[in-house]
PDB file of N, CA and C in Angstrom:
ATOM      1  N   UNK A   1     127.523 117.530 171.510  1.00  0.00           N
ATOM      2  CA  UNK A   1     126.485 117.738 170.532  1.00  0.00           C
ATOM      3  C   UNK A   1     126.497 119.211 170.121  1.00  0.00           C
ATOM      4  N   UNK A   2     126.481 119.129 168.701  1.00  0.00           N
ATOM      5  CA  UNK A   2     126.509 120.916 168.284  1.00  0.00           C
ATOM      6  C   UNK A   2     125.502 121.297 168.428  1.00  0.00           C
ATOM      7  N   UNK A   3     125.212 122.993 167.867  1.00  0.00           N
ATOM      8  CA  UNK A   3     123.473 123.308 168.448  1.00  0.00           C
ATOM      9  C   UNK A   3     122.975 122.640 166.892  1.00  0.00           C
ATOM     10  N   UNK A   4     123.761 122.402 166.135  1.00  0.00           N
ATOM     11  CA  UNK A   4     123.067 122.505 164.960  1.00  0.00           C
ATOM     12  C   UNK A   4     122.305 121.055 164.896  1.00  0.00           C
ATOM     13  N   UNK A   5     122.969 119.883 165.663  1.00  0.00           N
ATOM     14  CA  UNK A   5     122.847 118.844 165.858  1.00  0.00           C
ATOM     15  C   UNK A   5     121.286 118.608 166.922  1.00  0.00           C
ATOM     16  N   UNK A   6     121.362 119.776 168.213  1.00  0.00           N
ATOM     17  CA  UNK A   6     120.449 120.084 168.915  1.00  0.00           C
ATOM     18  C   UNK A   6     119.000 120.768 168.450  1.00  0.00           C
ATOM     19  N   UNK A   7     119.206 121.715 167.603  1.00  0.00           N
ATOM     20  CA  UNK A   7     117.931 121.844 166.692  1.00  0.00           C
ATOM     21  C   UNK A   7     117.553 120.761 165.737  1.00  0.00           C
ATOM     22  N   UNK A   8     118.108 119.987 165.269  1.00  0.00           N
ATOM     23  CA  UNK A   8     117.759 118.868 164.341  1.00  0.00           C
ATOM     24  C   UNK A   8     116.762 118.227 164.857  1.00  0.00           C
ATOM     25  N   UNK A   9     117.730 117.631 166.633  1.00  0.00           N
ATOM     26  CA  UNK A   9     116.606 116.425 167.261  1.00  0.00           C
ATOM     27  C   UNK A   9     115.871 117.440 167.667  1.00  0.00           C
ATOM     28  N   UNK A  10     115.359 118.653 168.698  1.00  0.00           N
ATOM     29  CA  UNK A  10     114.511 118.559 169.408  1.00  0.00           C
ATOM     30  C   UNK A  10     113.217 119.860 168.759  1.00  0.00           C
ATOM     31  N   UNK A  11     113.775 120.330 167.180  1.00  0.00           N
ATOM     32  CA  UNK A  11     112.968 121.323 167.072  1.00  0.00           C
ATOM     33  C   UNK A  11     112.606 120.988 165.298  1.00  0.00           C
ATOM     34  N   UNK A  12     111.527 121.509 165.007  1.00  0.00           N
ATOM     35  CA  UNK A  12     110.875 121.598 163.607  1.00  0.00           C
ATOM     36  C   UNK A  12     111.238 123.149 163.030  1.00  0.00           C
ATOM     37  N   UNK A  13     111.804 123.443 161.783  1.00  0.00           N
ATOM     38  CA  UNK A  13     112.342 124.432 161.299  1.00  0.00           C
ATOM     39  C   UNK A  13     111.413 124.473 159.690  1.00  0.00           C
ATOM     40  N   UNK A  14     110.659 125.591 160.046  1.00  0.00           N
ATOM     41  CA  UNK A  14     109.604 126.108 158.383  1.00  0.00           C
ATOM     42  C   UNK A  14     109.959 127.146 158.235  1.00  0.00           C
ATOM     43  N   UNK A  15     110.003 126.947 157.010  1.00  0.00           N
ATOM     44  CA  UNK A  15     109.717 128.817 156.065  1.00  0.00           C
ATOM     45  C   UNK A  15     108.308 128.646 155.640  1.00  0.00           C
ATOM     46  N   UNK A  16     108.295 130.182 156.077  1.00  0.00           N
ATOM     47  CA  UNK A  16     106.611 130.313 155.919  1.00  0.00           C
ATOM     48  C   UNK A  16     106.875 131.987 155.144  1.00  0.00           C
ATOM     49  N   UNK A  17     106.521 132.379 154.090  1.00  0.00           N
ATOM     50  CA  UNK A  17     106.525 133.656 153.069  1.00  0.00           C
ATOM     51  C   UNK A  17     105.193 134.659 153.692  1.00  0.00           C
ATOM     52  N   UNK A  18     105.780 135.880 153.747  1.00  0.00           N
ATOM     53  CA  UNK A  18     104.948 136.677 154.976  1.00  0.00           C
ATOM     54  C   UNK A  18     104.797 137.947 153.967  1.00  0.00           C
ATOM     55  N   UNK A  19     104.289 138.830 154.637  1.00  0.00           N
ATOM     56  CA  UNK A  19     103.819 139.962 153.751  1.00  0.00           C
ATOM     57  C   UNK A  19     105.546 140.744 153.802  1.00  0.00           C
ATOM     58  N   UNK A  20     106.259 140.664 154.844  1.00  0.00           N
ATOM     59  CA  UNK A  20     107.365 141.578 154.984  1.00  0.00           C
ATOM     60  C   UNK A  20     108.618 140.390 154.519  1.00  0.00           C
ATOM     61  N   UNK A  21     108.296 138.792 153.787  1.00  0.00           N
ATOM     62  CA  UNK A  21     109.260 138.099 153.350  1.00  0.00           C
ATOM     63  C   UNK A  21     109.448 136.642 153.705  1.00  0.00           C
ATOM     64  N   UNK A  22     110.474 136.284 153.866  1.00  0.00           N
ATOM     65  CA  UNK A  22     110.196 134.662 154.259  1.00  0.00           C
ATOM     66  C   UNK A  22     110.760 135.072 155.560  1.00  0.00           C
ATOM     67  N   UNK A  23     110.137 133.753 156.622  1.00  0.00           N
ATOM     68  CA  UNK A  23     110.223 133.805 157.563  1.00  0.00           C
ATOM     69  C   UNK A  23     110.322 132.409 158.255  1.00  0.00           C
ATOM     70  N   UNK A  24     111.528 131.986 159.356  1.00  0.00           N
ATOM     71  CA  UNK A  24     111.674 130.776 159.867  1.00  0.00           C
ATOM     72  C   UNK A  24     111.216 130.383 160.717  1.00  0.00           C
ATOM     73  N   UNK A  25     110.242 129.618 161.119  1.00  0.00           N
ATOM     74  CA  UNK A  25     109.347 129.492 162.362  1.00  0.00           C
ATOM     75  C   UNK A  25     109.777 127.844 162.899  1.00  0.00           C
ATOM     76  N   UNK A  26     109.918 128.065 164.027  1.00  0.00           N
ATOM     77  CA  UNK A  26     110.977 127.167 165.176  1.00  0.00           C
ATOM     78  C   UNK A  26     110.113 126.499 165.940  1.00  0.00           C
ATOM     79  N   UNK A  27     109.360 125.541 165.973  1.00  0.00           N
ATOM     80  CA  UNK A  27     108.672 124.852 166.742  1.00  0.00           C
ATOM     81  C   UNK A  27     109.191 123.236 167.324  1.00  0.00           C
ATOM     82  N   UNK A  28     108.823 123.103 168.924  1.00  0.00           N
ATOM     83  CA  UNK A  28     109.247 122.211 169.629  1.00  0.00           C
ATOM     84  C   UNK A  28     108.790 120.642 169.318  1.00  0.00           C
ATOM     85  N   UNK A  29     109.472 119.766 169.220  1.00  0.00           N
ATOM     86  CA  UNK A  29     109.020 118.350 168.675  1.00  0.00           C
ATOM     87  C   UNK A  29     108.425 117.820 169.558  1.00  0.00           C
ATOM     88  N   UNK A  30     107.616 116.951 169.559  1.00  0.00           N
ATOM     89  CA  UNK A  30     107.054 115.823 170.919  1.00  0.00           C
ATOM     90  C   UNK A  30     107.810 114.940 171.113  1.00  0.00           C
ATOM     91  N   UNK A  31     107.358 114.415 172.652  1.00  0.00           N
ATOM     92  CA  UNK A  31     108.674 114.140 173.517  1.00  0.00           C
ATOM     93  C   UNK A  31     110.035 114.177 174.077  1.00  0.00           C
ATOM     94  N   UNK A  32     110.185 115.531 173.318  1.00  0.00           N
ATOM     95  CA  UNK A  32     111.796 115.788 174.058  1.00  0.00           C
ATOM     96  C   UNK A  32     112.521 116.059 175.235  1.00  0.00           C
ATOM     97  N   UNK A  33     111.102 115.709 175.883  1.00  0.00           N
ATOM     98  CA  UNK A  33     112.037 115.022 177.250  1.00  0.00           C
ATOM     99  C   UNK A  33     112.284 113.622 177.215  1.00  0.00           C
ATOM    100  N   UNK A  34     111.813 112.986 176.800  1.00  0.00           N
ATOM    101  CA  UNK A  34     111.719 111.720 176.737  1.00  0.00           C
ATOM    102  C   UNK A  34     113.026 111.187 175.546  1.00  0.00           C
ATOM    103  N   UNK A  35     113.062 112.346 174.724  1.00  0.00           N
ATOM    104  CA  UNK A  35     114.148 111.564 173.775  1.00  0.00           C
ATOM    105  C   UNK A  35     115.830 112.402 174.337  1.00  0.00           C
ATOM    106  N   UNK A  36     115.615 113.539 175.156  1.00  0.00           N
ATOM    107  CA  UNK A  36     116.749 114.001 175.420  1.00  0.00           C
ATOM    108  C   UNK A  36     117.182 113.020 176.657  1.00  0.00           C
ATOM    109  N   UNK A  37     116.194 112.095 177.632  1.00  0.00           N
ATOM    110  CA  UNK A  37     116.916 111.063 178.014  1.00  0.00           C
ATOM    111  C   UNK A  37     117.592 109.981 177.624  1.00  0.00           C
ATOM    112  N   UNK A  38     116.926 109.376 176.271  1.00  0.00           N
ATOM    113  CA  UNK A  38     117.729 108.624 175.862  1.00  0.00           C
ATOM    114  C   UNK A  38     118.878 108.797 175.005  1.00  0.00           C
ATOM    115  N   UNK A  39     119.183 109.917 174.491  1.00  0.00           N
ATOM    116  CA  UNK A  39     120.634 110.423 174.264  1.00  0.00           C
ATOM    117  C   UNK A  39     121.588 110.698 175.117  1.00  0.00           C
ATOM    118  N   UNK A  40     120.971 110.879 176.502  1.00  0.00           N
ATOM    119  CA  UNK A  40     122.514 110.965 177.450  1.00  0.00           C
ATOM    120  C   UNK A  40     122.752 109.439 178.116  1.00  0.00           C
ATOM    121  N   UNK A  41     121.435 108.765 177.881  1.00  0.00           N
ATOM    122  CA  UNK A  41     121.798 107.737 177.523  1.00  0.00           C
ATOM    123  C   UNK A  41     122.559 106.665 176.990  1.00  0.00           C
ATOM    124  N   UNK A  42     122.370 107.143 175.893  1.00  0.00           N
ATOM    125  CA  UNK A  42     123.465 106.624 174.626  1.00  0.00           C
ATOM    126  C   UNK A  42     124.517 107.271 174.748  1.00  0.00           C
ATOM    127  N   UNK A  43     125.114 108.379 175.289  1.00  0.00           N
ATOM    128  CA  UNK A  43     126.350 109.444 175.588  1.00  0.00           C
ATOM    129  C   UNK A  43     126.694 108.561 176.897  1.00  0.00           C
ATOM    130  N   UNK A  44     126.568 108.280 177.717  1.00  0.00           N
ATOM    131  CA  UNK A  44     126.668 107.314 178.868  1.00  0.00           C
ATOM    132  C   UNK A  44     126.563 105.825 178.295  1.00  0.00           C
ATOM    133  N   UNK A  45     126.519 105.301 177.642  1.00  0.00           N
ATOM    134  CA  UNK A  45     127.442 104.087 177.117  1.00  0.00           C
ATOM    135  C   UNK A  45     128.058 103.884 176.016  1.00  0.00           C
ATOM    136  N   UNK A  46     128.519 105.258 175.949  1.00  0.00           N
ATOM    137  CA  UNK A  46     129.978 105.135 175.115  1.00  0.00           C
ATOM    138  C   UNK A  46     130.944 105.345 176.232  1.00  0.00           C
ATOM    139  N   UNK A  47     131.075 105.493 177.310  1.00  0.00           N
ATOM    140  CA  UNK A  47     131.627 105.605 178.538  1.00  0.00           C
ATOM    141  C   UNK A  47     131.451 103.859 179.524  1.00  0.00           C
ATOM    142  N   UNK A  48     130.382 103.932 179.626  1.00  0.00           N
ATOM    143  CA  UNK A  48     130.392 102.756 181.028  1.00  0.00           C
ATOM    144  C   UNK A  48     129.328 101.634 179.929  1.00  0.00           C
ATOM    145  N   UNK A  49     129.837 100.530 180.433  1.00  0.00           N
ATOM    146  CA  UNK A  49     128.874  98.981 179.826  1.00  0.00           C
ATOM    147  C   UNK A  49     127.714  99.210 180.151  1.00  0.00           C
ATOM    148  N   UNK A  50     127.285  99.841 181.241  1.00  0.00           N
ATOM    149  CA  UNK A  50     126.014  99.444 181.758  1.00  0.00           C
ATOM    150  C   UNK A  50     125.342 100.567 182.057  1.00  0.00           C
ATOM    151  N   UNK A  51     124.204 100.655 181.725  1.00  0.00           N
ATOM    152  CA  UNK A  51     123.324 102.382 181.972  1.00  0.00           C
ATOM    153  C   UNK A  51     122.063 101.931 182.126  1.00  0.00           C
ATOM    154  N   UNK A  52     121.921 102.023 183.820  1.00  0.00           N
ATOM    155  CA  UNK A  52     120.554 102.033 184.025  1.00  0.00           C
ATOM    156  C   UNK A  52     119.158 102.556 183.303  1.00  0.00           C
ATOM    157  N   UNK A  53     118.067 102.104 183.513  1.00  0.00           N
ATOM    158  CA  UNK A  53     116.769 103.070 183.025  1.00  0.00           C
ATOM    159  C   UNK A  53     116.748 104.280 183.671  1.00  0.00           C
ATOM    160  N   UNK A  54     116.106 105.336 183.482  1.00  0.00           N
ATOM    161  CA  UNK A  54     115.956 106.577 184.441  1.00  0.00           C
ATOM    162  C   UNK A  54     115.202 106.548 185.869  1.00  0.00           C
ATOM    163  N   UNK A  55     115.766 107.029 186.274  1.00  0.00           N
ATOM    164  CA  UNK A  55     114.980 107.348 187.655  1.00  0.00           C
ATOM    165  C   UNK A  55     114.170 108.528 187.773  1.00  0.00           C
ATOM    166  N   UNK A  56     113.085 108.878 187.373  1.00  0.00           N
ATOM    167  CA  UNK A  56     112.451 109.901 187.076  1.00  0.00           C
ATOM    168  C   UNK A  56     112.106 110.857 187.723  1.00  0.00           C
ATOM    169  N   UNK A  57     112.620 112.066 188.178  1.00  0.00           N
ATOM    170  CA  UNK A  57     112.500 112.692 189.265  1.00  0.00           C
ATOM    171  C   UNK A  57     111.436 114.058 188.848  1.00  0.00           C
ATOM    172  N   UNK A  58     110.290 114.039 189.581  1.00  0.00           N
ATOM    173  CA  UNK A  58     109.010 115.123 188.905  1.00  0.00           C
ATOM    174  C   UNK A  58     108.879 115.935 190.139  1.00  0.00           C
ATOM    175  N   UNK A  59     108.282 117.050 189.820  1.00  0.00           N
ATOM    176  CA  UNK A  59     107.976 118.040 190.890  1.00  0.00           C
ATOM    177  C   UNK A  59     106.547 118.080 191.631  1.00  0.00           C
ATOM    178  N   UNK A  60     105.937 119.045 192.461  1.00  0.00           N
ATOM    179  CA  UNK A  60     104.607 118.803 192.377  1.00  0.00           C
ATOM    180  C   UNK A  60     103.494 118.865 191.447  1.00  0.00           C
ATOM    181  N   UNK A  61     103.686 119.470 190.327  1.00  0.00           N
ATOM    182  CA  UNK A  61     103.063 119.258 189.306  1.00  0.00           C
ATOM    183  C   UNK A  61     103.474 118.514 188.205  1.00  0.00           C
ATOM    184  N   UNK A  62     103.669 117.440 188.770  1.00  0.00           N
ATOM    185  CA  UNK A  62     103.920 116.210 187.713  1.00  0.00           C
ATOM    186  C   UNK A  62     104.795 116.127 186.558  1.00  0.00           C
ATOM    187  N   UNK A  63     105.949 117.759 186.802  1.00  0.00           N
ATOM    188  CA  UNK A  63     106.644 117.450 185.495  1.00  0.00           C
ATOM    189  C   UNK A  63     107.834 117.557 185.754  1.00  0.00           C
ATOM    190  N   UNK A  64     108.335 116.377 184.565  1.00  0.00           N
ATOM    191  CA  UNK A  64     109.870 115.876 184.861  1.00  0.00           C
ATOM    192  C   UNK A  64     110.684 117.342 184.714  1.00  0.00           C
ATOM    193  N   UNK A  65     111.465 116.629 186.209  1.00  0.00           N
ATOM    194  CA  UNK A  65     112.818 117.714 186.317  1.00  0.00           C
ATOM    195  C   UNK A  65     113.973 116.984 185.740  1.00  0.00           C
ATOM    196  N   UNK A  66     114.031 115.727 185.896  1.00  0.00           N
ATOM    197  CA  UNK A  66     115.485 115.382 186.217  1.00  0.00           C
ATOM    198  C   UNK A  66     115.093 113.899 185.580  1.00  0.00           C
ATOM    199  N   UNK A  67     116.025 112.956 184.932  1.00  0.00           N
ATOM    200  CA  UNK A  67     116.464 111.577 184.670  1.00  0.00           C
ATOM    201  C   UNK A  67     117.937 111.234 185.366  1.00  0.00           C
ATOM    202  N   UNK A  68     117.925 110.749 186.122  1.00  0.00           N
ATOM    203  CA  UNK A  68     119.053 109.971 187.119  1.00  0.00           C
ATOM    204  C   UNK A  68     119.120 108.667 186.313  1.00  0.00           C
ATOM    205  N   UNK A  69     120.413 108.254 186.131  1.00  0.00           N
ATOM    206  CA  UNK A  69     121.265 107.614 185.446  1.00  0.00           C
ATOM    207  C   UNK A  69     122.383 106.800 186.641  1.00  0.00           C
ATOM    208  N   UNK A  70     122.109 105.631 187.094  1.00  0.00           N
ATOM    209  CA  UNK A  70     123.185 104.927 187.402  1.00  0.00           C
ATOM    210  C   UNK A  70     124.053 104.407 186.577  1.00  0.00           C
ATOM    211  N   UNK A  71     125.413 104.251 186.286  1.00  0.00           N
ATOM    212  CA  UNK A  71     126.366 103.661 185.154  1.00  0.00           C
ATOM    213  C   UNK A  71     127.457 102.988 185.967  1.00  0.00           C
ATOM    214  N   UNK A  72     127.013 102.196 185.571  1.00  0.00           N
ATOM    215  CA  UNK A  72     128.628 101.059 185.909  1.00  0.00           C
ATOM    216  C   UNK A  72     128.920 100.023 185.016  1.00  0.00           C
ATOM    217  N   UNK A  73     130.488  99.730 185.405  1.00  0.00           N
ATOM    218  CA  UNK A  73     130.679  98.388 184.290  1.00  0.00           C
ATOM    219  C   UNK A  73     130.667  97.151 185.153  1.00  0.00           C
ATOM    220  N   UNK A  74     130.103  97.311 186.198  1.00  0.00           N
ATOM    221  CA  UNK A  74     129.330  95.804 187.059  1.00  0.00           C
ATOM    222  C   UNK A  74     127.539  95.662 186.448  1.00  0.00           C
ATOM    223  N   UNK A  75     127.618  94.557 185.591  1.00  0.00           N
ATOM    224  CA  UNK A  75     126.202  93.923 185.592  1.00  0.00           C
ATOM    225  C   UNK A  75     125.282  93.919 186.732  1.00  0.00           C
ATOM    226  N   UNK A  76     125.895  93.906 187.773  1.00  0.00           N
ATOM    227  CA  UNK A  76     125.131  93.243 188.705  1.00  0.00           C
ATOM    228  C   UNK A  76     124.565  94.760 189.762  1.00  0.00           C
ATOM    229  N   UNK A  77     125.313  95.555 189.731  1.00  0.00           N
ATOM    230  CA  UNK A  77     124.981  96.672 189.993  1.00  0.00           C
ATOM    231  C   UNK A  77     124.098  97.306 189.447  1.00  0.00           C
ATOM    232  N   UNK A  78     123.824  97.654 188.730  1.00  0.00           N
ATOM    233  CA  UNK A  78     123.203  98.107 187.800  1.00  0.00           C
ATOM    234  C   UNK A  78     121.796  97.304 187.481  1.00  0.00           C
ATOM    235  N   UNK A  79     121.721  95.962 187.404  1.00  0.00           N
ATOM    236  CA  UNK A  79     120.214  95.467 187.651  1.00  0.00           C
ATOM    237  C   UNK A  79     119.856  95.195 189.241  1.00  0.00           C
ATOM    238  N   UNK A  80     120.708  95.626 190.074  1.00  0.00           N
ATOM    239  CA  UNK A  80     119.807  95.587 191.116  1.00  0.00           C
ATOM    240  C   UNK A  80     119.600  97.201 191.477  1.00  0.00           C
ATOM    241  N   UNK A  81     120.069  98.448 190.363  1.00  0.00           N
ATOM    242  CA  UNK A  81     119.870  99.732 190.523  1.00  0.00           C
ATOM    243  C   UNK A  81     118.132  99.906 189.817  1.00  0.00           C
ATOM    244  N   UNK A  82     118.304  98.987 188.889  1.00  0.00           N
ATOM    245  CA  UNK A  82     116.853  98.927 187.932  1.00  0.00           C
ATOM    246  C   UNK A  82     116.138  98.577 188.430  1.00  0.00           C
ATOM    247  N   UNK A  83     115.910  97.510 189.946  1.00  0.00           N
ATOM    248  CA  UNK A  83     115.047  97.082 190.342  1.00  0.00           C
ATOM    249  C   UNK A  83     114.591  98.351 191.142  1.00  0.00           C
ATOM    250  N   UNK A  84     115.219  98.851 191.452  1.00  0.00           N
ATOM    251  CA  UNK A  84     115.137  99.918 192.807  1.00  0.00           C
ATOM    252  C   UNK A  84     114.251 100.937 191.784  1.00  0.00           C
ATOM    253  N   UNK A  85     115.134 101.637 191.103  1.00  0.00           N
ATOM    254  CA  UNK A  85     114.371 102.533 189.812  1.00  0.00           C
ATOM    255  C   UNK A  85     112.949 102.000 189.128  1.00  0.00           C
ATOM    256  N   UNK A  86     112.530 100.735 189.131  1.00  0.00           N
ATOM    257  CA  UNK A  86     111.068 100.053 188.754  1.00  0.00           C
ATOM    258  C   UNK A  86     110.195 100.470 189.817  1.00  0.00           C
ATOM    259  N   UNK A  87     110.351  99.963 191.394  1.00  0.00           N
ATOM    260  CA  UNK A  87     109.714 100.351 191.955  1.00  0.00           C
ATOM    261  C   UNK A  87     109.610 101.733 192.501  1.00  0.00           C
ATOM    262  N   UNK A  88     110.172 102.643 192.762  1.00  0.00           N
ATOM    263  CA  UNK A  88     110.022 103.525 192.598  1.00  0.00           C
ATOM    264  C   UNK A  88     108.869 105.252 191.212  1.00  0.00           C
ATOM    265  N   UNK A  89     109.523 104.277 189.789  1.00  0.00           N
ATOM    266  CA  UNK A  89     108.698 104.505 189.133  1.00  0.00           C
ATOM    267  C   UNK A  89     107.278 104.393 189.276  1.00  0.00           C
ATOM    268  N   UNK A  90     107.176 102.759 189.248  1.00  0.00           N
ATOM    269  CA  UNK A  90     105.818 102.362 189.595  1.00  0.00           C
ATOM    270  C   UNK A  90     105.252 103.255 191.025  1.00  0.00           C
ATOM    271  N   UNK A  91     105.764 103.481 191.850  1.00  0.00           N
ATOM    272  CA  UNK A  91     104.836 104.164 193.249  1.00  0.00           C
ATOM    273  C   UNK A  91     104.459 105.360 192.838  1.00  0.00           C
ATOM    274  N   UNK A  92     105.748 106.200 191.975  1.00  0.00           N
ATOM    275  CA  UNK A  92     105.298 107.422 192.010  1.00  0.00           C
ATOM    276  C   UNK A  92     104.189 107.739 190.807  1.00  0.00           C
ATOM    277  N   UNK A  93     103.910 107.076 190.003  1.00  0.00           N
ATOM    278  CA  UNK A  93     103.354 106.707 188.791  1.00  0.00           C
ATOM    279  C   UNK A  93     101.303 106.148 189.438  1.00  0.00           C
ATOM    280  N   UNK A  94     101.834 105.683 190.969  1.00  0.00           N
ATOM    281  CA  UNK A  94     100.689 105.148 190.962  1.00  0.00           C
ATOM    282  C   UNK A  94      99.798 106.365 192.083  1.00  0.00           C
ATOM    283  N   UNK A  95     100.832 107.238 192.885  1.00  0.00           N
ATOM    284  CA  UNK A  95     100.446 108.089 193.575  1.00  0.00           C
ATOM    285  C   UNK A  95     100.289 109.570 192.565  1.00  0.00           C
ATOM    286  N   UNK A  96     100.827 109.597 191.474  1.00  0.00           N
ATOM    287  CA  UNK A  96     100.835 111.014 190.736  1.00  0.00           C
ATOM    288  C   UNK A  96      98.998 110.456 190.177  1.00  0.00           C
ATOM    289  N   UNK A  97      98.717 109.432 189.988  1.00  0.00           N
ATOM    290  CA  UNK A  97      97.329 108.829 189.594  1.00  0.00           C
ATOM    291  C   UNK A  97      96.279 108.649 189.989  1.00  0.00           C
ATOM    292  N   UNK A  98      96.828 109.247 191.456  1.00  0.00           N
ATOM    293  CA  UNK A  98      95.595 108.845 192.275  1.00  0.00           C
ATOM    294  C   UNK A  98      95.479 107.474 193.035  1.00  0.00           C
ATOM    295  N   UNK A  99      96.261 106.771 192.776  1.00  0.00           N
ATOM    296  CA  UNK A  99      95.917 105.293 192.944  1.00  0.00           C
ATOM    297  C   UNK A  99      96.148 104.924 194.266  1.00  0.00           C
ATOM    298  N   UNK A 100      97.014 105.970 194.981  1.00  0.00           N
ATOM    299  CA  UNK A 100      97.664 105.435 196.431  1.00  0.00           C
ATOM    300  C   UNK A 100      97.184 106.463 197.629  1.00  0.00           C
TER     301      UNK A 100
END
């Protein structure tokens, strides 16, 4: 991915006319964590048949570090990687909530 390709998806680009001229102001899009997973996503099955959901890996303050990606070209691997990755989601989802 070029950067030029990389500012497209994850940033908003204005000219805004200032007392000293025009000026380009660079602001961050919503969800780009969420959409920079599903592009390595999609970059990971142009490679392997099968690409798990993420495995969401957060810190103590609740924010994503990491998306873990199982890939294989076994079906069967791979939905019993998703099952593992569901529950997991769900626990940590229910303990970051209070719930556990």
């Amino acid at each position: 991915m070029s950067q030029i390709d990389i500012l497209n998806e994850f940033y908003n680009q204005t000219e805004v006319i200032t007392l000293f001229g025009e000026e380009r102001i660079t602001t961050k899009k919503e969800k780009t964590i969420e959409k920079s997973a599903e592009l390595y996503k999609n970059r990971l099955n142009e490679l392997f048949k099968y690409v798990t959901k993420p495995y969401i890996l957060k810190n103590n303050s609740n924010s994503t570090m990491f998306h873990f990606f199982m890939v294989s070209n076994n079906e069967n691997a791979v939905k019993i990687a998703n099952e593992i990755i569901n529950i997991y989601n769900t626990w940590h989802n229910q303990v970051s909530n209070g719930q556990k």
